[in-house]
N, C-alpha and C. Protein backbone atom coordinates (compact mmCIF):
# COMPACT_ATOMS: atom_id res chain seq x y z
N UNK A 1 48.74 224.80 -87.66
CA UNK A 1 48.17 223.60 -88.21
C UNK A 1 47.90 222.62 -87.07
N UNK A 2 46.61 221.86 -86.89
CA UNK A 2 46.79 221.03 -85.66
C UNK A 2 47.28 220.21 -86.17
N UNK A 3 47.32 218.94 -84.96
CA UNK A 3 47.85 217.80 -85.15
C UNK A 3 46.78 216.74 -86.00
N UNK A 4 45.46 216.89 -86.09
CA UNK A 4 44.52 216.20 -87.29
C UNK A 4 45.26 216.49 -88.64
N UNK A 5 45.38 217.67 -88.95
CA UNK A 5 45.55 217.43 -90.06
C UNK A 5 47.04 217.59 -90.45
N UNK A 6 47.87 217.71 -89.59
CA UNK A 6 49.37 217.58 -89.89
C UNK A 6 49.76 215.36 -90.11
N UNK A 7 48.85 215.21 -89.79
CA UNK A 7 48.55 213.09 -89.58
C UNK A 7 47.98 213.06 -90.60
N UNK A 8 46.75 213.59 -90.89
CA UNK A 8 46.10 213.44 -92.65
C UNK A 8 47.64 213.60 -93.78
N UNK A 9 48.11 214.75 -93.85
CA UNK A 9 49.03 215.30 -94.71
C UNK A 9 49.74 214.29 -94.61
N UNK A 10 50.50 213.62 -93.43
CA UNK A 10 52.04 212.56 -93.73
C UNK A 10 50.73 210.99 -93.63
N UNK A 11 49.78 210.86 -93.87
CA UNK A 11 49.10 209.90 -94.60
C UNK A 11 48.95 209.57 -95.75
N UNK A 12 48.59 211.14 -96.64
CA UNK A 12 48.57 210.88 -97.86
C UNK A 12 50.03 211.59 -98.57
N UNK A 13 51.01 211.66 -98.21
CA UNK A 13 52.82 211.89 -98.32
C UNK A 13 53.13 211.45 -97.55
N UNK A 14 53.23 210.06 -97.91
CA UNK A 14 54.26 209.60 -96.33
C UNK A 14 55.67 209.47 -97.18
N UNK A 15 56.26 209.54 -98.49
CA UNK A 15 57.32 209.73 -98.60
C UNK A 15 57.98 211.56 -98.73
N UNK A 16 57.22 212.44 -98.31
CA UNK A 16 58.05 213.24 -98.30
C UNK A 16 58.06 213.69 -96.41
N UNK A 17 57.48 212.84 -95.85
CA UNK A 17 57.88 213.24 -94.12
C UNK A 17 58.91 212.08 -93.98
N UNK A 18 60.11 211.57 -94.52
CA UNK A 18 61.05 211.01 -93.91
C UNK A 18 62.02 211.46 -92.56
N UNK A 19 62.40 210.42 -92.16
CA UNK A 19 63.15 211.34 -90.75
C UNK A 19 64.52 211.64 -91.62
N UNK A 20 65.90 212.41 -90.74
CA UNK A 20 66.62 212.95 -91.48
C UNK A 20 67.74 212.03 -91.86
N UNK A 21 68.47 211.82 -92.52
CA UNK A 21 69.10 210.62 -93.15
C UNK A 21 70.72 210.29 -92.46
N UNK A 22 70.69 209.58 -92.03
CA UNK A 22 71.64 208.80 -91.16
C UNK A 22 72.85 209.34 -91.83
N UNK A 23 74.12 208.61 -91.76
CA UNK A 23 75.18 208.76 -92.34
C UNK A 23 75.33 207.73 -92.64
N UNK A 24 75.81 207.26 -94.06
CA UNK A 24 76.25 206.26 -94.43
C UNK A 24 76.93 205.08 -94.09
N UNK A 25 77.13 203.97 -94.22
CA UNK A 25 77.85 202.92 -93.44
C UNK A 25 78.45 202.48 -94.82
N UNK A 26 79.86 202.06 -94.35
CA UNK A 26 80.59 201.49 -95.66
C UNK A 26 81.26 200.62 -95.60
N UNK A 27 80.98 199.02 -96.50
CA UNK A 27 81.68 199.62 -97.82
C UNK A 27 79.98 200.01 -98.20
N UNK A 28 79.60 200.62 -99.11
CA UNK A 28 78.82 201.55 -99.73
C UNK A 28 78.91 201.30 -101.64
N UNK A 29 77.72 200.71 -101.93
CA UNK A 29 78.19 200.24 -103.71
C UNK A 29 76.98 201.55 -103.95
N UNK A 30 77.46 202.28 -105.12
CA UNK A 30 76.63 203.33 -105.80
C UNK A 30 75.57 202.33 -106.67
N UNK A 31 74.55 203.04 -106.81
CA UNK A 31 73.27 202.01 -107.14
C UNK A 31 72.98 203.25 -108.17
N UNK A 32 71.20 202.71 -108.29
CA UNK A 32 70.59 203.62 -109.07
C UNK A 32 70.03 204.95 -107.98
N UNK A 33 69.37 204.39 -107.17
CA UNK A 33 68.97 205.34 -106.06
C UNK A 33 70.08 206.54 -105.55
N UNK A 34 71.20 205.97 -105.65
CA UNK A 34 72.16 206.80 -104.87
C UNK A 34 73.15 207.90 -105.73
N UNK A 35 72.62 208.11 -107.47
CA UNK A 35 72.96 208.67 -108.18
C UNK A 35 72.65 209.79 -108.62
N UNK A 36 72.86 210.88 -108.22
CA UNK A 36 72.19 212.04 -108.52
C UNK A 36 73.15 212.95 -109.37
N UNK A 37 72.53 213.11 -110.78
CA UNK A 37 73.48 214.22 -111.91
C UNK A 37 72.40 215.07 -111.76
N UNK A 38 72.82 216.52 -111.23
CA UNK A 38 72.57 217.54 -111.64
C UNK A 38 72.89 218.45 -112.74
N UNK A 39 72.70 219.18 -113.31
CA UNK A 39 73.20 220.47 -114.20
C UNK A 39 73.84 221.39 -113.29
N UNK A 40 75.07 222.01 -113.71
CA UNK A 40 75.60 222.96 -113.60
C UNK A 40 75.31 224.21 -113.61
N UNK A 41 75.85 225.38 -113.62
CA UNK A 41 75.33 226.95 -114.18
C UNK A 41 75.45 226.49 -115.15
N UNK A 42 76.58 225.82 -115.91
CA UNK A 42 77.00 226.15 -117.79
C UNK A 42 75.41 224.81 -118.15
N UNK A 43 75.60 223.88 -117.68
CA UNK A 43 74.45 223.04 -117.79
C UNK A 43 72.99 223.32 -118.24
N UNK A 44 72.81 224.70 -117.16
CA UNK A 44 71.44 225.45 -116.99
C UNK A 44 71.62 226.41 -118.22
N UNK A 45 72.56 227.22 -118.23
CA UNK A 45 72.66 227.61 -119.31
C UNK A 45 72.53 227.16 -120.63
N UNK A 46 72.98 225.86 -121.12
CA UNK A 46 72.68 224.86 -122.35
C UNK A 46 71.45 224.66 -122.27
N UNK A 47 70.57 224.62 -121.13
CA UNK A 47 69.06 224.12 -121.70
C UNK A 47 68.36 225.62 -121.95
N UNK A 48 68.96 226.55 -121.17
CA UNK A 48 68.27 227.64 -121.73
C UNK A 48 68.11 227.63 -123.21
N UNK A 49 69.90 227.78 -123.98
CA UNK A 49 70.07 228.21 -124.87
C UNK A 49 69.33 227.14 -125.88
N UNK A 50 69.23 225.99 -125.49
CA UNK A 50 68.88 225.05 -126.61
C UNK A 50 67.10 225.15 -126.61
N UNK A 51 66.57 225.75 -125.54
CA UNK A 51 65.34 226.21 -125.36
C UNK A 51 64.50 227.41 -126.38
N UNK A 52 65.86 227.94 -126.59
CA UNK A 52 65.72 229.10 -127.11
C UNK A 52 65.94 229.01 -128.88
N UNK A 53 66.60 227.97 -128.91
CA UNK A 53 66.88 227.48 -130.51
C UNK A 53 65.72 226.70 -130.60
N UNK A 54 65.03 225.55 -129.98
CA UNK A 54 63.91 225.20 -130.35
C UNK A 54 62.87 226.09 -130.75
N UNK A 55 62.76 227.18 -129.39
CA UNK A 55 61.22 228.26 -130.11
C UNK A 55 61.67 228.92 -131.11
N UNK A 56 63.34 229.52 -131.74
CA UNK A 56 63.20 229.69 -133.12
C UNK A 56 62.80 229.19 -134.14
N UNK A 57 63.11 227.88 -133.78
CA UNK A 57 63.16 226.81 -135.01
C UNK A 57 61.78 226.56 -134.99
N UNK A 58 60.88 226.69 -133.66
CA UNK A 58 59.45 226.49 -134.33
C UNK A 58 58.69 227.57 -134.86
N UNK A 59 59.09 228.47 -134.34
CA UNK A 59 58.81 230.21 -134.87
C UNK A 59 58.88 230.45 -136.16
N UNK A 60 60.07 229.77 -137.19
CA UNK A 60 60.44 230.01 -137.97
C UNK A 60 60.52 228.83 -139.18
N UNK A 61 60.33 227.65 -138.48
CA UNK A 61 59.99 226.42 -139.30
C UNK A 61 61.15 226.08 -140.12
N UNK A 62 62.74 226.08 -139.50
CA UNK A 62 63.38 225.77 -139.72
C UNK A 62 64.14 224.47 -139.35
N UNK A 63 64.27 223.58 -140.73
CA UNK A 63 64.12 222.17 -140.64
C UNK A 63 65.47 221.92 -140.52
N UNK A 64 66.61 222.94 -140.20
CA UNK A 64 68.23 222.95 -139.76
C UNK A 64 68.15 223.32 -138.69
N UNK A 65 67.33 224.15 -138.43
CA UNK A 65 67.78 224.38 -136.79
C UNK A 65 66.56 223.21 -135.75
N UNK A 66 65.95 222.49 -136.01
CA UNK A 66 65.48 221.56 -135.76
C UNK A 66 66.54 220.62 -135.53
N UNK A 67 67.06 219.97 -136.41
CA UNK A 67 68.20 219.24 -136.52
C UNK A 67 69.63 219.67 -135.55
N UNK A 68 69.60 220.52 -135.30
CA UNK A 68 71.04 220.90 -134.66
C UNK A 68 70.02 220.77 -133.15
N UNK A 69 68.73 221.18 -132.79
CA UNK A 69 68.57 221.20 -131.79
C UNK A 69 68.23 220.02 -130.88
N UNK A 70 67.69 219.30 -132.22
CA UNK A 70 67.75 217.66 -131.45
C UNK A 70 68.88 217.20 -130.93
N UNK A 71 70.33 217.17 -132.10
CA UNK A 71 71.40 216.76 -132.17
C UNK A 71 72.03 217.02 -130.67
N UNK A 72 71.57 218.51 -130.36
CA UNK A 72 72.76 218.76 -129.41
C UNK A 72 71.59 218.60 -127.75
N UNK A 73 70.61 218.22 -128.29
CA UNK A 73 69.73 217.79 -127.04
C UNK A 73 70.23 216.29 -126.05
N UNK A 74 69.72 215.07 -127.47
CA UNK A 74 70.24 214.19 -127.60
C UNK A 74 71.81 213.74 -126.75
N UNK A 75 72.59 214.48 -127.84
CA UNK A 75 74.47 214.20 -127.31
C UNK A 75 74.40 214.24 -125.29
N UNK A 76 73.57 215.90 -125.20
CA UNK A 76 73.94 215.84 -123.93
C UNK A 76 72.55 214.63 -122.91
N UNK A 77 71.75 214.31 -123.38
CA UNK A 77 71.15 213.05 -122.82
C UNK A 77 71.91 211.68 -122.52
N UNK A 78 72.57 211.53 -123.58
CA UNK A 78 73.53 210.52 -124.11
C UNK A 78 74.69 210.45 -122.58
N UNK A 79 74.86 211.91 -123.05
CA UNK A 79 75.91 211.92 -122.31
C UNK A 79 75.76 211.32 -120.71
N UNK A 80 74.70 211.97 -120.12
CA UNK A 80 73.92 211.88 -118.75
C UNK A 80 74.44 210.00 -118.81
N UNK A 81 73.71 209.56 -119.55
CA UNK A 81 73.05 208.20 -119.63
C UNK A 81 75.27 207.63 -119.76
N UNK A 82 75.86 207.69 -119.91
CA UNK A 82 76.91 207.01 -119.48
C UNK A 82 77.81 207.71 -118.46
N UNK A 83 77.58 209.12 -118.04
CA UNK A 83 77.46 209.31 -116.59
C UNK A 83 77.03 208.12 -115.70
N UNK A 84 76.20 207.62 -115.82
CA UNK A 84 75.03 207.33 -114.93
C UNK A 84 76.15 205.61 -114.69
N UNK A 85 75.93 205.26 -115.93
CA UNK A 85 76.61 203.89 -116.27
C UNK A 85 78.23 203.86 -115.48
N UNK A 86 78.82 204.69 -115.65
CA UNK A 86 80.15 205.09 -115.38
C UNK A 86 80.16 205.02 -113.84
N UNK A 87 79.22 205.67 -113.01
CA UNK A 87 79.27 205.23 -111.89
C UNK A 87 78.63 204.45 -111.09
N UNK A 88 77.98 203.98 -111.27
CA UNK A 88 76.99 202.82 -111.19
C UNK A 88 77.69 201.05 -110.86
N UNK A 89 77.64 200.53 -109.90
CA UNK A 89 78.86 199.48 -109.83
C UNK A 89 79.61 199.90 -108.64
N UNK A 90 80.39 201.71 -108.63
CA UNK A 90 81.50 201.98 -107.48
C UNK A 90 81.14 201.44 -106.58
N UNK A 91 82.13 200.74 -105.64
CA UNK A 91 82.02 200.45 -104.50
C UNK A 91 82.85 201.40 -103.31
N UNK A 92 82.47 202.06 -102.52
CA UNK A 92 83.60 202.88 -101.78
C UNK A 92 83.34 201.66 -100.21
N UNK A 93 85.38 201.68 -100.29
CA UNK A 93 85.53 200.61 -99.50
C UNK A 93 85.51 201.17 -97.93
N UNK A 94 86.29 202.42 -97.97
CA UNK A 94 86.85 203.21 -96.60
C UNK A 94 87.15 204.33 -96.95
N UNK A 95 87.03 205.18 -96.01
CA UNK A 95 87.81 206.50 -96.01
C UNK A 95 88.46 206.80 -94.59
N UNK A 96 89.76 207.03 -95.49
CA UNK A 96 90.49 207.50 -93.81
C UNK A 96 90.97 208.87 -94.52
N UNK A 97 90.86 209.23 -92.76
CA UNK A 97 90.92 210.66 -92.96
C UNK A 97 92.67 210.89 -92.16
N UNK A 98 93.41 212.04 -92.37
CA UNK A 98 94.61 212.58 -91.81
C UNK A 98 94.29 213.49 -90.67
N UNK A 99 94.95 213.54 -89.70
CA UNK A 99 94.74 214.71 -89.22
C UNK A 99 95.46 216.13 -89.56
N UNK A 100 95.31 216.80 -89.39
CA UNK A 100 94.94 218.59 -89.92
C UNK A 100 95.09 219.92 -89.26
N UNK A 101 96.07 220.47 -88.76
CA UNK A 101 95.62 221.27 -88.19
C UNK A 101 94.79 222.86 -89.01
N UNK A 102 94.25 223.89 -88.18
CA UNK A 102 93.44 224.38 -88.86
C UNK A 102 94.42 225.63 -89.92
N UNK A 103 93.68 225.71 -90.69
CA UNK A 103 94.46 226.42 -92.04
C UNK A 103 95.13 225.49 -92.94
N UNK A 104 95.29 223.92 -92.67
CA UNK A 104 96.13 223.30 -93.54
C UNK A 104 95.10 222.59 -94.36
N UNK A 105 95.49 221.56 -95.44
CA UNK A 105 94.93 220.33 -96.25
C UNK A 105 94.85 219.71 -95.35
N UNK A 106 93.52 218.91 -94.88
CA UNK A 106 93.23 217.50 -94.63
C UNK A 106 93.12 216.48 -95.59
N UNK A 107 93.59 215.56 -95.39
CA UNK A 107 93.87 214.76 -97.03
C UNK A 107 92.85 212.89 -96.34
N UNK A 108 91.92 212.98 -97.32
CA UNK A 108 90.99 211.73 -97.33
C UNK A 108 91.43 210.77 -97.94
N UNK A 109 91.73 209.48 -97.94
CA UNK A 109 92.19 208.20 -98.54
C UNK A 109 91.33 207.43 -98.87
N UNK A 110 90.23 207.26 -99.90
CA UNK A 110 89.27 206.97 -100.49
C UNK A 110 89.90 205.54 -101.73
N UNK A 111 89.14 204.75 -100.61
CA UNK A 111 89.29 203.07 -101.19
C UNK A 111 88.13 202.84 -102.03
N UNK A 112 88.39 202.47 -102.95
CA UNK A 112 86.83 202.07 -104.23
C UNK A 112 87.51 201.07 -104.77
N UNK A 113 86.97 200.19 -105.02
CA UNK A 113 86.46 198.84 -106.10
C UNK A 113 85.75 199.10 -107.02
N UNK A 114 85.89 198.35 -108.15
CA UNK A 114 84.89 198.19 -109.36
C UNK A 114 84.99 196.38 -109.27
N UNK A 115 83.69 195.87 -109.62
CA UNK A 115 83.63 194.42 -110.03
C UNK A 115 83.46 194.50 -111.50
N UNK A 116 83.23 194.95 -112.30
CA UNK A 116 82.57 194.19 -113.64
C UNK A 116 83.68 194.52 -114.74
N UNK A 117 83.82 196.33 -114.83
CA UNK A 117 84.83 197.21 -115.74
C UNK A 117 85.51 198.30 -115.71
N UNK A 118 86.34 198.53 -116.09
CA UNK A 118 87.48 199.90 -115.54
C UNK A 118 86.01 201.01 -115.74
N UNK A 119 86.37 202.30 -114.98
CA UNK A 119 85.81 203.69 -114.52
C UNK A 119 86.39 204.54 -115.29
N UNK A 120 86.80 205.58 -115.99
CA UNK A 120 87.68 206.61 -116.04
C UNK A 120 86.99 207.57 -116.17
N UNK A 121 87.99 208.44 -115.74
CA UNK A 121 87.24 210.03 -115.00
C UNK A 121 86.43 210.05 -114.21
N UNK A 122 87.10 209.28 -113.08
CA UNK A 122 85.84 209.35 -111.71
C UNK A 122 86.12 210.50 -111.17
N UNK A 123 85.70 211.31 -110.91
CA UNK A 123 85.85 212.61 -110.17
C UNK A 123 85.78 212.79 -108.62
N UNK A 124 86.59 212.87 -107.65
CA UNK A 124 86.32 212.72 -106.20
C UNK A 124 86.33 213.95 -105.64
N UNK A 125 85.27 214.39 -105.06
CA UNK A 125 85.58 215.74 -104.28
C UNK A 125 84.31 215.62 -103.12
N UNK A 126 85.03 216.50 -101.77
CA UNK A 126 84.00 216.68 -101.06
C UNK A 126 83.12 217.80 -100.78
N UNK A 127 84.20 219.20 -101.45
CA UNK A 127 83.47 220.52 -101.12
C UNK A 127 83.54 221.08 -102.75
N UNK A 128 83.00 222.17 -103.13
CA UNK A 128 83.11 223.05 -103.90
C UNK A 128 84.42 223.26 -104.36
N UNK A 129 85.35 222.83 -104.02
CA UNK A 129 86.51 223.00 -104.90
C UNK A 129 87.07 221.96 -105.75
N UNK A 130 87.78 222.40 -106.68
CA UNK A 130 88.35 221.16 -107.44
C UNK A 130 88.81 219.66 -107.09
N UNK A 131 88.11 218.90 -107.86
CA UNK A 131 88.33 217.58 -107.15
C UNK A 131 89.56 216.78 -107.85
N UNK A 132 89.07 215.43 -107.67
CA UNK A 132 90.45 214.69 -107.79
C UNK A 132 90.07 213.75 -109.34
N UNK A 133 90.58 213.69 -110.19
CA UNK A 133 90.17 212.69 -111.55
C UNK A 133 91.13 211.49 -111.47
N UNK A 134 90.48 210.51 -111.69
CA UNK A 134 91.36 209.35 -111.40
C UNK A 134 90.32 208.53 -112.43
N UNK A 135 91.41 206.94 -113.14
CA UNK A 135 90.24 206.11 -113.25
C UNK A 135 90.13 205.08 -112.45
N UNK A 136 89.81 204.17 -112.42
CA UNK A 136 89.42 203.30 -111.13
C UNK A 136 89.26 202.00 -112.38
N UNK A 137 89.94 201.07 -111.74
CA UNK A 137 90.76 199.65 -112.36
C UNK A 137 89.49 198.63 -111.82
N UNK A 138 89.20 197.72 -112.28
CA UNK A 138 88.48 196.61 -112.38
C UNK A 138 89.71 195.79 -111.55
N UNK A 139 88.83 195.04 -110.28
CA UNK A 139 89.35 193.87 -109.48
C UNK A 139 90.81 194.56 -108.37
N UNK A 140 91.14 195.88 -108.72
CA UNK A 140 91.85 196.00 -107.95
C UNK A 140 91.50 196.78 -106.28
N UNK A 141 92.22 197.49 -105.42
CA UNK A 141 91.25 198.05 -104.59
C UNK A 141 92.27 199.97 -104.90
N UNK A 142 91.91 200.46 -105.07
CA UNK A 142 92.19 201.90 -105.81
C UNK A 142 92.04 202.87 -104.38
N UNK A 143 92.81 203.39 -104.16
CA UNK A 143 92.92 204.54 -103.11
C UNK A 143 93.32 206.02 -103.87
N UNK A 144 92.27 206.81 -103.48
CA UNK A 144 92.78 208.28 -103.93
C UNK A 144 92.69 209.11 -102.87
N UNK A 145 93.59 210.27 -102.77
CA UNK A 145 93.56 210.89 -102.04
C UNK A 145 93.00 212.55 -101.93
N UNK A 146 92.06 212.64 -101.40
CA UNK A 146 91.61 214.12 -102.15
C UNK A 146 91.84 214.98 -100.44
N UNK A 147 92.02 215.73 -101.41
CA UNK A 147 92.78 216.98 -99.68
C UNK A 147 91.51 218.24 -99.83
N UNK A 148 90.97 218.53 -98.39
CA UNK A 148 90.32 219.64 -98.27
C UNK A 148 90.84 220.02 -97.51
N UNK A 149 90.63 221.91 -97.26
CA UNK A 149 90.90 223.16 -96.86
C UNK A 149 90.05 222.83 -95.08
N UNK A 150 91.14 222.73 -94.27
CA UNK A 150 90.62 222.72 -93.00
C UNK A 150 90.49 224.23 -92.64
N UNK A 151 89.86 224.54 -92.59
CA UNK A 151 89.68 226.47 -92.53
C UNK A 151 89.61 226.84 -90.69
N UNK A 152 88.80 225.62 -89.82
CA UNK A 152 88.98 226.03 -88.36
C UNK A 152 88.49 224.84 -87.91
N UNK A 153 89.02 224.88 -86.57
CA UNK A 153 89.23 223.92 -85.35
C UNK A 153 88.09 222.86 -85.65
N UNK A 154 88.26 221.92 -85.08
CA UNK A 154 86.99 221.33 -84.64
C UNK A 154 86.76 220.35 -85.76
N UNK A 155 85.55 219.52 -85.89
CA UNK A 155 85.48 218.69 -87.10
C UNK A 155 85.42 219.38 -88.10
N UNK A 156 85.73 218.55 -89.10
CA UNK A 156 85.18 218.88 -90.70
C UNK A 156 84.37 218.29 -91.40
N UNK A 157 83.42 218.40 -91.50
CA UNK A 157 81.99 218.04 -91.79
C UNK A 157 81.50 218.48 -93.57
């Protein structure tokens, strides 16, 4: 590709040629921008299946399975939508980290604030493994500690 038209392309997308994204500076308040709910496998799986109850129900013009498929569309929209609310507000104050040697838990000390209303079931994790559930108190400053698997030398990233 030359360089003409690699300059046309991030002219007309100039938001998808961003440079690569810094690391955060904190304290750090979760916004709208900075909220991302994905689906799960079981997640992906529910829209399959509820995908699949809709084209019956239109296949078949069934005015119950219509109803169950809204219902259970809905709930999990619902649900998203105080996800969203639930974390929205966090403030993460600091994280200190332990040191670790390799094969052990490194254990993170994760300071968050709330200003407005209590949190519950904030979920803290940094890797693929089970995280930490805590709720998080209005006006106080809340430290949790979530431990990851230092597996070898060097940072943990």
């Amino acid at each position: 590709m030359t360089t003409r038209m690699t300059n046309m392309i991030k002219r007309y997308l100039p938001g998808r040629f961003r440079p690569r994204k810094r690391a955060v500076t904190l304290p750090c308040t979760l916004r709208r921008k900075r909220i991302y709910i994905l689906p799960t496998r079981h997640g992906i799986l529910f829209i399959v299946v509820l995908s699949g109850m809709l084209l019956g129900s239109v296949n078949y013009n069934n005015n119950l399975g219509f109803l169950l498929t809204f219902l259970l569309g809905s709930m999990a929209f619902i649900s998203i939508l105080h996800t969203h609310r639930n974390l929205s507000g966090v403030r993460i104050v600091s994280v200190t980290p332990t040191p670790a040697f390799a094969g052990e838990n490194a254990v993170f000390r994760v300071h968050v604030q709330v200003a407005t209303s209590d949190r519950s079931a904030v979920v803290f994790r940094f890797t693929d493994i089970d995280g930490v559930r805590r709720d998080i108190k209005s006006g106080l400053d809340n430290a949790v500690a979530v431990t990851v698997p230092a597996r070898q030398r060097g940072l943990l990233r």
